[in-house]
N, C-alpha and C. Protein backbone atom coordinates (compact mmCIF):
# COMPACT_ATOMS: atom_id res chain seq x y z
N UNK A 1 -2.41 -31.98 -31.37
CA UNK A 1 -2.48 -31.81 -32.82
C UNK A 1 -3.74 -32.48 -33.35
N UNK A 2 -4.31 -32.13 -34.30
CA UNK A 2 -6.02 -32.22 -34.75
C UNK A 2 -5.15 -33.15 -36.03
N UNK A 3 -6.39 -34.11 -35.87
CA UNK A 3 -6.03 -35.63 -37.26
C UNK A 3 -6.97 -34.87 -38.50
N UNK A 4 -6.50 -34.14 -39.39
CA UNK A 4 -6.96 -33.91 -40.24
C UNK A 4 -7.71 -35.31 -40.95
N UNK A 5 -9.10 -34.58 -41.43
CA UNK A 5 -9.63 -36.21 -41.84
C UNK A 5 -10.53 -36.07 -43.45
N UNK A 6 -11.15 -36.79 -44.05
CA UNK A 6 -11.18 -36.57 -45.75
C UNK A 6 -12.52 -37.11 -45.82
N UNK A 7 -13.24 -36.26 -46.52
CA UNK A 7 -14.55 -36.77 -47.20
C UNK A 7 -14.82 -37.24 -48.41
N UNK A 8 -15.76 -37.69 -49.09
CA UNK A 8 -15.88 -37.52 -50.77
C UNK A 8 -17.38 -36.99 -51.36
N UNK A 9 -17.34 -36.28 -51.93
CA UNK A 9 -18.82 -36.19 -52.52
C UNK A 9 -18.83 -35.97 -53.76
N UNK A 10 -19.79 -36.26 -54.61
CA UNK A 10 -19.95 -35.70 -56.28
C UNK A 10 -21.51 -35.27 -55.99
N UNK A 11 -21.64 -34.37 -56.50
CA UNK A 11 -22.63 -33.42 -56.39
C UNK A 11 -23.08 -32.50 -57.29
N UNK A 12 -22.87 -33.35 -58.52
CA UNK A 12 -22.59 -32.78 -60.14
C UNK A 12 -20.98 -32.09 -60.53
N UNK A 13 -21.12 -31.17 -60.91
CA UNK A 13 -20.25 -30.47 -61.44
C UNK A 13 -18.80 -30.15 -60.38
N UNK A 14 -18.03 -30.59 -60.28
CA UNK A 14 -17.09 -30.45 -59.15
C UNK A 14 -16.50 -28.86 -59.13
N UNK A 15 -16.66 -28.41 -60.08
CA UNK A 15 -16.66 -26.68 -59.88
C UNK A 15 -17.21 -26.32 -58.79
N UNK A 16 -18.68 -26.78 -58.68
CA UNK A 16 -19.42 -26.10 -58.12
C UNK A 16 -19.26 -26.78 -56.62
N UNK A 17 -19.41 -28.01 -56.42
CA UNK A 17 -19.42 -28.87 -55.24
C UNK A 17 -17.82 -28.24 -54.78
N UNK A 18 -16.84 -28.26 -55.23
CA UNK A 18 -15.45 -27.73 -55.17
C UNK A 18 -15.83 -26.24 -54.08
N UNK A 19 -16.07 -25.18 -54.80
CA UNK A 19 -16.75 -23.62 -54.06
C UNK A 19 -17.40 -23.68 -53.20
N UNK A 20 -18.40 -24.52 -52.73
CA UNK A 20 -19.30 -24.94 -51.57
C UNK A 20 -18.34 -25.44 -50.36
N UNK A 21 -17.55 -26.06 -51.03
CA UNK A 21 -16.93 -26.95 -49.61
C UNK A 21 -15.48 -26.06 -49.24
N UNK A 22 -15.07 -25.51 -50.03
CA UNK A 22 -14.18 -24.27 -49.79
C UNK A 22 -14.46 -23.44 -49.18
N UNK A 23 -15.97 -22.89 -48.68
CA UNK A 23 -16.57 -21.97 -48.13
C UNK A 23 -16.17 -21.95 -46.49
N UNK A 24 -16.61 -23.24 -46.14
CA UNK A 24 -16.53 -23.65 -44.69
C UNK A 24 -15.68 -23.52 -43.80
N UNK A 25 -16.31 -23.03 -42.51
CA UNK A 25 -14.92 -23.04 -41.88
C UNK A 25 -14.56 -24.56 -41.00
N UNK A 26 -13.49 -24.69 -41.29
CA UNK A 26 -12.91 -26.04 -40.67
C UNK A 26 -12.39 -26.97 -41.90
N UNK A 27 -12.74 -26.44 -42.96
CA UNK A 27 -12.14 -27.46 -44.42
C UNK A 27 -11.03 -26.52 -44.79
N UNK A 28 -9.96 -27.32 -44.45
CA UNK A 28 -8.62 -27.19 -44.52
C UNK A 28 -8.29 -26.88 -46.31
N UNK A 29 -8.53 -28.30 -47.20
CA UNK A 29 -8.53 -28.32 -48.34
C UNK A 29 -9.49 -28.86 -49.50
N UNK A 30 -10.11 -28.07 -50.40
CA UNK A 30 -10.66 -29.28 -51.52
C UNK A 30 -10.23 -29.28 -52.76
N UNK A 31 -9.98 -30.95 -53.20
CA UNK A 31 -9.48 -31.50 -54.23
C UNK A 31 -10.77 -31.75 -55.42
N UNK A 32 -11.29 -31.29 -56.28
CA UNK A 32 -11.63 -31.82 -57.38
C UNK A 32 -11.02 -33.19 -58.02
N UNK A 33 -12.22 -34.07 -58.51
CA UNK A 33 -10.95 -35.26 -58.78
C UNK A 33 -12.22 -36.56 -59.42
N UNK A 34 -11.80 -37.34 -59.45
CA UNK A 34 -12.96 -38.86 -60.02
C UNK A 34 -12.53 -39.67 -59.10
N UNK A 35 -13.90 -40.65 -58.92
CA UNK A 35 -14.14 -41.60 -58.21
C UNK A 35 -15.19 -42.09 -58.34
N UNK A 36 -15.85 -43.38 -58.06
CA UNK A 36 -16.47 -44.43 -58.15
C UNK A 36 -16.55 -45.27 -59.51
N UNK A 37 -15.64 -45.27 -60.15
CA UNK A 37 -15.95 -45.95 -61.27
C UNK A 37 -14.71 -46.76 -61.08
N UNK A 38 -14.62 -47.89 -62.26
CA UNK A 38 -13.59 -48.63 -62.37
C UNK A 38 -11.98 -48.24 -63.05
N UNK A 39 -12.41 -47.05 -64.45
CA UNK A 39 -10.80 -46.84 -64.80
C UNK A 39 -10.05 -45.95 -63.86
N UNK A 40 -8.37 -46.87 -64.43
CA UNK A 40 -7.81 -45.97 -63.68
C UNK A 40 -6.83 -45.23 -64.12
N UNK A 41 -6.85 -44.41 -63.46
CA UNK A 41 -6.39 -42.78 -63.89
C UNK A 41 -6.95 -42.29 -64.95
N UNK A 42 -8.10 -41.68 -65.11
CA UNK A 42 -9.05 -41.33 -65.65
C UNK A 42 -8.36 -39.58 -65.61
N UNK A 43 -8.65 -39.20 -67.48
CA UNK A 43 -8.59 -37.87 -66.99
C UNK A 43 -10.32 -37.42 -67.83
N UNK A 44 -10.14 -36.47 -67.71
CA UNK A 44 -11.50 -35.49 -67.73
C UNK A 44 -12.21 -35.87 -69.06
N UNK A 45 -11.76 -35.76 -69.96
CA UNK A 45 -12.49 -36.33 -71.81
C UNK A 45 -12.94 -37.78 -71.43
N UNK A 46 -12.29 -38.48 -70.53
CA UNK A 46 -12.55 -40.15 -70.77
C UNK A 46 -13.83 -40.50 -69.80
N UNK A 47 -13.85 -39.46 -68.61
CA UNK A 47 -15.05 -39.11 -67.22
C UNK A 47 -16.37 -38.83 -68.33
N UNK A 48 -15.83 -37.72 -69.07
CA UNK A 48 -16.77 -36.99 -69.30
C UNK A 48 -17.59 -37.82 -70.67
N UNK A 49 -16.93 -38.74 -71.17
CA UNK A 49 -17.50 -40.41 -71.76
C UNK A 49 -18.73 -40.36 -71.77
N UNK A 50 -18.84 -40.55 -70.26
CA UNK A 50 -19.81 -41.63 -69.14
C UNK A 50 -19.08 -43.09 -69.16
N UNK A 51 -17.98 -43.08 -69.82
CA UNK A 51 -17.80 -45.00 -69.84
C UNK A 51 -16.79 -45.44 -69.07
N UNK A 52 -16.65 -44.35 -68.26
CA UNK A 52 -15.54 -44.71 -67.20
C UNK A 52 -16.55 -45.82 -65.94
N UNK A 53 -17.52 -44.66 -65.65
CA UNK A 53 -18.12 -45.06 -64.51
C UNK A 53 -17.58 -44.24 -63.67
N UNK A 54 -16.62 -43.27 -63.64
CA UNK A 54 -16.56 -42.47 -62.53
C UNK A 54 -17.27 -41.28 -63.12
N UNK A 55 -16.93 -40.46 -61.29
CA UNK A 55 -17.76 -38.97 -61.47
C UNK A 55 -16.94 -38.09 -60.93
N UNK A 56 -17.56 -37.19 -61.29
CA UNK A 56 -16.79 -35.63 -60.57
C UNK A 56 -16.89 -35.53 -58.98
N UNK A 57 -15.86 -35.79 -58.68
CA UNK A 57 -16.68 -35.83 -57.09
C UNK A 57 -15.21 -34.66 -56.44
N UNK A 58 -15.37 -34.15 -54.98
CA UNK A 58 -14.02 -33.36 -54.36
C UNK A 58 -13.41 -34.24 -53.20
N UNK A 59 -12.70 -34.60 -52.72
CA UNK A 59 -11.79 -34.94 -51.81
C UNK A 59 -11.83 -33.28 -51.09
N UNK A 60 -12.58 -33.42 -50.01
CA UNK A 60 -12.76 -32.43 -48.55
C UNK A 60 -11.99 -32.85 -47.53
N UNK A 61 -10.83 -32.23 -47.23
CA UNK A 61 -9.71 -32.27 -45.79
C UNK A 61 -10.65 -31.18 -44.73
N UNK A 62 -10.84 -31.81 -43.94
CA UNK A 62 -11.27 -31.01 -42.78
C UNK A 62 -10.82 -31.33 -41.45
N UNK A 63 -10.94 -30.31 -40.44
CA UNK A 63 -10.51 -30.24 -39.31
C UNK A 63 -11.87 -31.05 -38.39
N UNK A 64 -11.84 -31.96 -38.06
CA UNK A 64 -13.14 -32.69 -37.43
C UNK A 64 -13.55 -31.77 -35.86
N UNK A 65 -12.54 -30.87 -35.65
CA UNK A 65 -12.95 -29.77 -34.48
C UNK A 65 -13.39 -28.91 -34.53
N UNK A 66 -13.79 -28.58 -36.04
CA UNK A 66 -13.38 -27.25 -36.42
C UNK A 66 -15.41 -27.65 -37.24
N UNK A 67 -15.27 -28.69 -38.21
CA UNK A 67 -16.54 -28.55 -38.58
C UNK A 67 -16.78 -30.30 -38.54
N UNK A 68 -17.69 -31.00 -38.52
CA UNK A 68 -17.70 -32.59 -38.27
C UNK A 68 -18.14 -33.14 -39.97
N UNK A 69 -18.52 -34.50 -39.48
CA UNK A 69 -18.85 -34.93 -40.96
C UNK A 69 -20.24 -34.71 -40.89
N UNK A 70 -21.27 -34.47 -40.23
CA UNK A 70 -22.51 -34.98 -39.80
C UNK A 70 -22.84 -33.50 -40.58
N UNK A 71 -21.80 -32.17 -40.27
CA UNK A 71 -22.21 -30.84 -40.92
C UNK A 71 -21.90 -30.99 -42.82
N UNK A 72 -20.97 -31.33 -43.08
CA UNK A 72 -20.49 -31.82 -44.15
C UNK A 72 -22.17 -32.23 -44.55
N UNK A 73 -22.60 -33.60 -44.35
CA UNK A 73 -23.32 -33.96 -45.11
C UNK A 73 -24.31 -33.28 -45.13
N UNK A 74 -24.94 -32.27 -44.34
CA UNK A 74 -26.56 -31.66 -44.35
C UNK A 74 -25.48 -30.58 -45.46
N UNK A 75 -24.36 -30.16 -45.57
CA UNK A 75 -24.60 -29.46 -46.30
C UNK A 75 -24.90 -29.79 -47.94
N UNK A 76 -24.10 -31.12 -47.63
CA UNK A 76 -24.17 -32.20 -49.18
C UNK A 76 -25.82 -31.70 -49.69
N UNK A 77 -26.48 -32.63 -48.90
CA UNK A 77 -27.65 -32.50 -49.43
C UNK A 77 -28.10 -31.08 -49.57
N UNK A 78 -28.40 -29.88 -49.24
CA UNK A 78 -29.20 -28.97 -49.24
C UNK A 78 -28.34 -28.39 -50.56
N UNK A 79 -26.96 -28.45 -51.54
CA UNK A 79 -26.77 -27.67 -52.23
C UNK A 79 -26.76 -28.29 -53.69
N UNK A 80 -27.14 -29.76 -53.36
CA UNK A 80 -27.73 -29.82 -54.86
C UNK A 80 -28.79 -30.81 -55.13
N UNK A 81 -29.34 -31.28 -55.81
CA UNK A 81 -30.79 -32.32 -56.01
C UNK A 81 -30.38 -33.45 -55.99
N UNK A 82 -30.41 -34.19 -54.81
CA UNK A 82 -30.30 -35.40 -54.76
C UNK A 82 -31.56 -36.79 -55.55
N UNK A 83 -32.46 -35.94 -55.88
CA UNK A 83 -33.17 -36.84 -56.71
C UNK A 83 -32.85 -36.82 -58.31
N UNK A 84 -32.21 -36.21 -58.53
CA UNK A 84 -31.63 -35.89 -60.01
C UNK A 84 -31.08 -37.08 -60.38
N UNK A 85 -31.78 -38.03 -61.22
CA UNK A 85 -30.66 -39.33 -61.37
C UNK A 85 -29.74 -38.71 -62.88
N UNK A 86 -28.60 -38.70 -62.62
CA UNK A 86 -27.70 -38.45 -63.52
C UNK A 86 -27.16 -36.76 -63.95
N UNK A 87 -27.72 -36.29 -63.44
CA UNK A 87 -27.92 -34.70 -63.71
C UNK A 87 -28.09 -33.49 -62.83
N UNK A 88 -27.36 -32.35 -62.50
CA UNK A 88 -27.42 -31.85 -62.13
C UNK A 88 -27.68 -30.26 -62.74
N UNK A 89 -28.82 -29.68 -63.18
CA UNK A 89 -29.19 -28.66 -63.67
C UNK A 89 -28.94 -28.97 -65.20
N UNK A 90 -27.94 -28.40 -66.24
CA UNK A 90 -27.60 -28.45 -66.99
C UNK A 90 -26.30 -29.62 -67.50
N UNK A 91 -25.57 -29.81 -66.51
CA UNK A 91 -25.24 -30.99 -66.84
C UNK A 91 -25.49 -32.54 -66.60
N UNK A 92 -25.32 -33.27 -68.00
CA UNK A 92 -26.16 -34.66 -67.46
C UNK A 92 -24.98 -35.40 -67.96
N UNK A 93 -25.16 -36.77 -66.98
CA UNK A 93 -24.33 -37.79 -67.29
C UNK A 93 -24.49 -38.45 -65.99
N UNK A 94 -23.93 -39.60 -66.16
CA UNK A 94 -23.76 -40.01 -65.05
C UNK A 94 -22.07 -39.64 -64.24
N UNK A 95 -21.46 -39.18 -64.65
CA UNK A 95 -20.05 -38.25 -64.37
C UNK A 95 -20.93 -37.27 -63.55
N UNK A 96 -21.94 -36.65 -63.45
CA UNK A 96 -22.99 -35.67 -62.40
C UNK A 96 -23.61 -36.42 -61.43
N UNK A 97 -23.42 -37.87 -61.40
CA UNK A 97 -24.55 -38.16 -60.50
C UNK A 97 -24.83 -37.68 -58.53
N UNK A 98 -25.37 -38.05 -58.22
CA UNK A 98 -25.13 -37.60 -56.45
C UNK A 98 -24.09 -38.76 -56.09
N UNK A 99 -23.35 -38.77 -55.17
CA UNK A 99 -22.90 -39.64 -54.78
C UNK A 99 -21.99 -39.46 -53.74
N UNK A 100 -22.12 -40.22 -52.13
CA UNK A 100 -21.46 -40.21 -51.26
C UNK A 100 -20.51 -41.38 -50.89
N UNK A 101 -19.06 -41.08 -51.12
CA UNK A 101 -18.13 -42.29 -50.86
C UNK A 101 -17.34 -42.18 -49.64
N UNK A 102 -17.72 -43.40 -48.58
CA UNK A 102 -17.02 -42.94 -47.31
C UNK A 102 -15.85 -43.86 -47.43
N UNK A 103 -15.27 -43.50 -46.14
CA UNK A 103 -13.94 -43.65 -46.06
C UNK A 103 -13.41 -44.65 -44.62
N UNK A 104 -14.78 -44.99 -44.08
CA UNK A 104 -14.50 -45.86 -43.05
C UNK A 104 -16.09 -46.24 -42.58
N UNK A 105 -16.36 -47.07 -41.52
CA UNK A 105 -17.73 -47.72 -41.03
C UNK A 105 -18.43 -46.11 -40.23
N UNK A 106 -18.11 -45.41 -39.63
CA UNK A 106 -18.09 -44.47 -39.08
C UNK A 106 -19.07 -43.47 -40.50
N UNK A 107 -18.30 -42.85 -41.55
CA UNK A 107 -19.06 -42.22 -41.94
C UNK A 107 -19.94 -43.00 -42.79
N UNK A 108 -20.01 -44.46 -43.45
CA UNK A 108 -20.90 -45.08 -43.61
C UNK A 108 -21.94 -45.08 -42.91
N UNK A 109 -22.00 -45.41 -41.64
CA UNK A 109 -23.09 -45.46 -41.08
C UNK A 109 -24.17 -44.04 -40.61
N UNK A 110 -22.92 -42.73 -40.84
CA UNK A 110 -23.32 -41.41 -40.36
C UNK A 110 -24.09 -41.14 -42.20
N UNK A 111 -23.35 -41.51 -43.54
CA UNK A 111 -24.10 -40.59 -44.38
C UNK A 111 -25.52 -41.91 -44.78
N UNK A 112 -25.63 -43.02 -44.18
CA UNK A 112 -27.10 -43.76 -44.66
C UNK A 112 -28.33 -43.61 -43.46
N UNK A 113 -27.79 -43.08 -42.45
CA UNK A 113 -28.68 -42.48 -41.22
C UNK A 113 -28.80 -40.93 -42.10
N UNK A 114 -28.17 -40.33 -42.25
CA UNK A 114 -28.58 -39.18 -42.80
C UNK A 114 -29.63 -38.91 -43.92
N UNK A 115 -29.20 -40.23 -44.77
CA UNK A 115 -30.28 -40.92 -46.29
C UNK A 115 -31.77 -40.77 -45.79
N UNK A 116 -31.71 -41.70 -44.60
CA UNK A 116 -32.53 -42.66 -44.44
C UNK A 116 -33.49 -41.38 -43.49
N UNK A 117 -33.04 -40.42 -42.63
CA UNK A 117 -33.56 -39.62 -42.21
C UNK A 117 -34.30 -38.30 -43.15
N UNK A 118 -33.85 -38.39 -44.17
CA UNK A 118 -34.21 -37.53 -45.23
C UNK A 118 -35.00 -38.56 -46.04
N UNK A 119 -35.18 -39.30 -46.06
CA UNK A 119 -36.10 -40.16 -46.49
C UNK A 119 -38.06 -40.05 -45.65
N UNK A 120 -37.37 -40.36 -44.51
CA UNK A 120 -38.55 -40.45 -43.58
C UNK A 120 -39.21 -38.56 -43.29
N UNK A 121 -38.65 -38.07 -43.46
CA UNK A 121 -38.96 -36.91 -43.16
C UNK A 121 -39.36 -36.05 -44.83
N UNK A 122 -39.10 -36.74 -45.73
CA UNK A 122 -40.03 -36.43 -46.93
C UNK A 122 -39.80 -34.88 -47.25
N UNK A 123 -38.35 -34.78 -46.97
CA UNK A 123 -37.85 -33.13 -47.34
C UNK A 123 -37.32 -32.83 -48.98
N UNK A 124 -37.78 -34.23 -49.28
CA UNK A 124 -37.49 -33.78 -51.39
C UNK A 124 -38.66 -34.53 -52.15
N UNK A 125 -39.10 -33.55 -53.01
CA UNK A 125 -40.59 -34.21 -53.69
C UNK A 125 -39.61 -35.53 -54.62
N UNK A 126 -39.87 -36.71 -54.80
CA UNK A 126 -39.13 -37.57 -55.43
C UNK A 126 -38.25 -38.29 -54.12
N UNK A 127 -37.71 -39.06 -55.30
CA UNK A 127 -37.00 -40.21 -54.45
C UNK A 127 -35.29 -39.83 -54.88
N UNK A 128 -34.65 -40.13 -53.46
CA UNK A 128 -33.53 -39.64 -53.77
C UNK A 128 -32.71 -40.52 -54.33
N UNK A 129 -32.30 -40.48 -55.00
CA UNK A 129 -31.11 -41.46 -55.79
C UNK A 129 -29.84 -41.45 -55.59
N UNK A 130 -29.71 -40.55 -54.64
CA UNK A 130 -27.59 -40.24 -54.07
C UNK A 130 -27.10 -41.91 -54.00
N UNK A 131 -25.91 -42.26 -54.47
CA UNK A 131 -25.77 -43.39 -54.32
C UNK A 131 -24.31 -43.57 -53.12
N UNK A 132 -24.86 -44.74 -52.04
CA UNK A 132 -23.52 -44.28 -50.95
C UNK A 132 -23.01 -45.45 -51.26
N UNK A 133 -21.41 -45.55 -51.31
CA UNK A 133 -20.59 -46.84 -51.45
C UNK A 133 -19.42 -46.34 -50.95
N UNK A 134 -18.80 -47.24 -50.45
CA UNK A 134 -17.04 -47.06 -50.04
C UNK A 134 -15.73 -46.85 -50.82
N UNK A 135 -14.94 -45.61 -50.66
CA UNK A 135 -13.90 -45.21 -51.91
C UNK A 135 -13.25 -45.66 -52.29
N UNK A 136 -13.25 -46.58 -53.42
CA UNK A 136 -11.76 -47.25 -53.82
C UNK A 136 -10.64 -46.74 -53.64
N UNK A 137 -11.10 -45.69 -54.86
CA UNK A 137 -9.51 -45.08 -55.34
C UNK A 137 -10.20 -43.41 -55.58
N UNK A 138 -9.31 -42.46 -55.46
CA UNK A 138 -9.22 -41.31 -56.01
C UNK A 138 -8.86 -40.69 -56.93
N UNK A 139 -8.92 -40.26 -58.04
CA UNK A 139 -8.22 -39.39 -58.72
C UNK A 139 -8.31 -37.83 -58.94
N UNK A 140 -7.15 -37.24 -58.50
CA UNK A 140 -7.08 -36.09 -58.83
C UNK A 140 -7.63 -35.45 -60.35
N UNK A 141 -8.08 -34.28 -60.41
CA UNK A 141 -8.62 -34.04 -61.61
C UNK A 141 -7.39 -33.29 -62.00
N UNK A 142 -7.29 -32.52 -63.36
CA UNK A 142 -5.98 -32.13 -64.25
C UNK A 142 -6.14 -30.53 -62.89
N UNK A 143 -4.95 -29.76 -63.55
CA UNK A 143 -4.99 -28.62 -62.50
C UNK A 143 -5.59 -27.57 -62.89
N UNK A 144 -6.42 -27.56 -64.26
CA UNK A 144 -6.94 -26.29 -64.18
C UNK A 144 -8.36 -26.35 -64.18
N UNK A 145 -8.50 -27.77 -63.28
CA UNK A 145 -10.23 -27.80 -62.77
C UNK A 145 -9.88 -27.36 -61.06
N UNK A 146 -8.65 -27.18 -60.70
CA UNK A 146 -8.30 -26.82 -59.47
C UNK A 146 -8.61 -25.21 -59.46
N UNK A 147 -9.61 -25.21 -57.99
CA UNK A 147 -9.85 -23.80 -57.33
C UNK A 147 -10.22 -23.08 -58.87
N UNK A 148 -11.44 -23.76 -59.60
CA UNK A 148 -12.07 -23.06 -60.50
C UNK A 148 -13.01 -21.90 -60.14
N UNK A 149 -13.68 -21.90 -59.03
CA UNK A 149 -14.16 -20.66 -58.70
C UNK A 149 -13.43 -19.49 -58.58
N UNK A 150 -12.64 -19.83 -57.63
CA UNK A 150 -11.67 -18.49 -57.23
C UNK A 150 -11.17 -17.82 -58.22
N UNK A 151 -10.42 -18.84 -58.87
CA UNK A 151 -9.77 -18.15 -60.29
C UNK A 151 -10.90 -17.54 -61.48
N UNK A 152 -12.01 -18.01 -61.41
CA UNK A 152 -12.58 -17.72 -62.67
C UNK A 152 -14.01 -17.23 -61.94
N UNK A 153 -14.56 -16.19 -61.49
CA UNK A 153 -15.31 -16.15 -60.59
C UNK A 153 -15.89 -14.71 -61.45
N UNK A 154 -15.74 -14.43 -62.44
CA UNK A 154 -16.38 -13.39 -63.32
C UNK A 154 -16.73 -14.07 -64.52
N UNK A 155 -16.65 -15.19 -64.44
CA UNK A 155 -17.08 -16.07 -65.80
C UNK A 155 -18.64 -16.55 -65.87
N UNK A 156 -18.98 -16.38 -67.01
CA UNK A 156 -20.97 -16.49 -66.77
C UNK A 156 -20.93 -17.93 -65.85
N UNK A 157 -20.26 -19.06 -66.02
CA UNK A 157 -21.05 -20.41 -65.48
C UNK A 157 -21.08 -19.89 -64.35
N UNK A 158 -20.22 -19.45 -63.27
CA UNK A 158 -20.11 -19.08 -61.84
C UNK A 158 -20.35 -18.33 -61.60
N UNK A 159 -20.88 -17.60 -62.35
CA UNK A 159 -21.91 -16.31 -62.01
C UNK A 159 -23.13 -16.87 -61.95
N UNK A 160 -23.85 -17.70 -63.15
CA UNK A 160 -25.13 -18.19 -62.85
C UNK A 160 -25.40 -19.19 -62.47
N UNK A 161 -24.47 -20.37 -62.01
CA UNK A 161 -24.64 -21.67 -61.74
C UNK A 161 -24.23 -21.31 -60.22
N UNK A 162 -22.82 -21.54 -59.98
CA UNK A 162 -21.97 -21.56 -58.31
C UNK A 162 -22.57 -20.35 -57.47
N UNK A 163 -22.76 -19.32 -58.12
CA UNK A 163 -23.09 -18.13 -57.02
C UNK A 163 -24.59 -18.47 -56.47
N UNK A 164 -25.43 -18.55 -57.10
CA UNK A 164 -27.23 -19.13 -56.19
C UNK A 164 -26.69 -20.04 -55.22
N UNK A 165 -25.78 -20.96 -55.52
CA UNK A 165 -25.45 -22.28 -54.76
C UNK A 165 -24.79 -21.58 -53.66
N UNK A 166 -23.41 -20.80 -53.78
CA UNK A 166 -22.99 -19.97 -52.59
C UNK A 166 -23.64 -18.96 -51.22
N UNK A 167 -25.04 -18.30 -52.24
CA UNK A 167 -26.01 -17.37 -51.87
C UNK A 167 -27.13 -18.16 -50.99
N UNK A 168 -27.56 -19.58 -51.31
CA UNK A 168 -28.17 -20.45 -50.62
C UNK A 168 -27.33 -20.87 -49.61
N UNK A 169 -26.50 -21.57 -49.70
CA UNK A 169 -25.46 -21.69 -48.28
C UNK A 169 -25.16 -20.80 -47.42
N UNK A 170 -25.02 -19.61 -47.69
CA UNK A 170 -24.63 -18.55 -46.67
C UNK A 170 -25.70 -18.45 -45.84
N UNK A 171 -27.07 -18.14 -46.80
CA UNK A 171 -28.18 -17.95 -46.12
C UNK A 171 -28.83 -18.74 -45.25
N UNK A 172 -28.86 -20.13 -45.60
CA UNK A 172 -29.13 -21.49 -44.78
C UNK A 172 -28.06 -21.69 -43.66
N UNK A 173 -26.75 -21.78 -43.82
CA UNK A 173 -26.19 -22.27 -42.82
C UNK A 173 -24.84 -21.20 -43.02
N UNK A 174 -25.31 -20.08 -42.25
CA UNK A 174 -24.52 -19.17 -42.48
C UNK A 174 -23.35 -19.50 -40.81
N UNK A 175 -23.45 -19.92 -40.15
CA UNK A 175 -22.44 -20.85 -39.25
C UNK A 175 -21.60 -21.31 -39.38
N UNK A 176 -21.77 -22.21 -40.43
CA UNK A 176 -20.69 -22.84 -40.81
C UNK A 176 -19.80 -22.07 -42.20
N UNK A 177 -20.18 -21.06 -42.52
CA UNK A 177 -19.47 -20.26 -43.59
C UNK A 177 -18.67 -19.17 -43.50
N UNK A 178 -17.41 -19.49 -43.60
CA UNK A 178 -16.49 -18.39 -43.76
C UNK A 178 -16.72 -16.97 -44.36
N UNK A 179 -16.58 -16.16 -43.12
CA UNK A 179 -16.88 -14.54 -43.76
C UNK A 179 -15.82 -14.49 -44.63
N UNK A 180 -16.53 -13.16 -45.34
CA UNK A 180 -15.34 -13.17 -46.33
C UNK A 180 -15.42 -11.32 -46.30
């Protein structure tokens, strides 16, 4: 039996980071939800503040046989601007910021080798600002930020925001993406 195992990322808009990581094959489930900030149980008006200190980030269940964390994170980076401090396209806040929260020494040490390799190799004009720290706490987001693509997938934002982001992933790392 395979140890299902959990990631975190915020990557702006959890709509969108949400549809990306749903794509994959080997991710069992993704949760939309807040994390890194201090309140708790934060719902969406109080995130969307900025005075929580948390952000939009997804809780990713994946099959570690099926896809690893090491794929997880190249995909982190390539689907949204990690030099963006606070903002991701149209939305700004710090509730958008980049941000990778691990969940043990293991992917700590796998997503700041990954930083630090994208650093040295000078693959983003700017300096990246993703910020990596360890997950306190989670919160689920309300349920009708749940599986917002799927459900709403004729609506202009996900037509012009999530779909380039989907259309770039397929094309880049079409391996790891579930035909459809």
């Amino acid at each position: 039996m395979t140890m299902i195992q959990k990631a975190y990322f915020g990557g702006g808009c959890f709509w969108c980071t949400e549809a990306v990581f749903q794509s994959l094959k080997g991710v069992v489930k993704v949760t939309p939800g807040y994390a890194g900030g201090l309140s708790k149980n934060p719902n969406y008006l109080e995130v969307s503040s900025g005075e929580t200190g948390h952000a939009e980030v997804v809780e990713v269940k994946f099959d570690p046989k099926a896809i690893n964390y090491d794929n997880l994170l190249t995909v982190f980076w390539n689907v949204h601007n990690p030099t963006s401090l606070n903002r991701q396209g149209n939305d700004i806040g710090s509730e958008y910021r980049s941000l990778i929260l691990y969940v043990d020494d293991v992917q700590k040490v796998k997503a700041l080798r990954s930083l630090a390799r994208l650093r040295l190799e000078k693959q983003y004009n700017g300096n990246i600002v993703t910020e990596i720290k360890k997950l306190v706490t989670f919160y689920e987001a309300e349920s009708y930020h749940k599986d917002y693509y799927r459900k709403h997938q004729d609506e202009p934002y996900c037509q012009i925001i999530i779909n380039p982001k989907l259309d770039k992933l397929k094309k880049q790392f079409s391996r790891l993406v579930n035909a459809e």
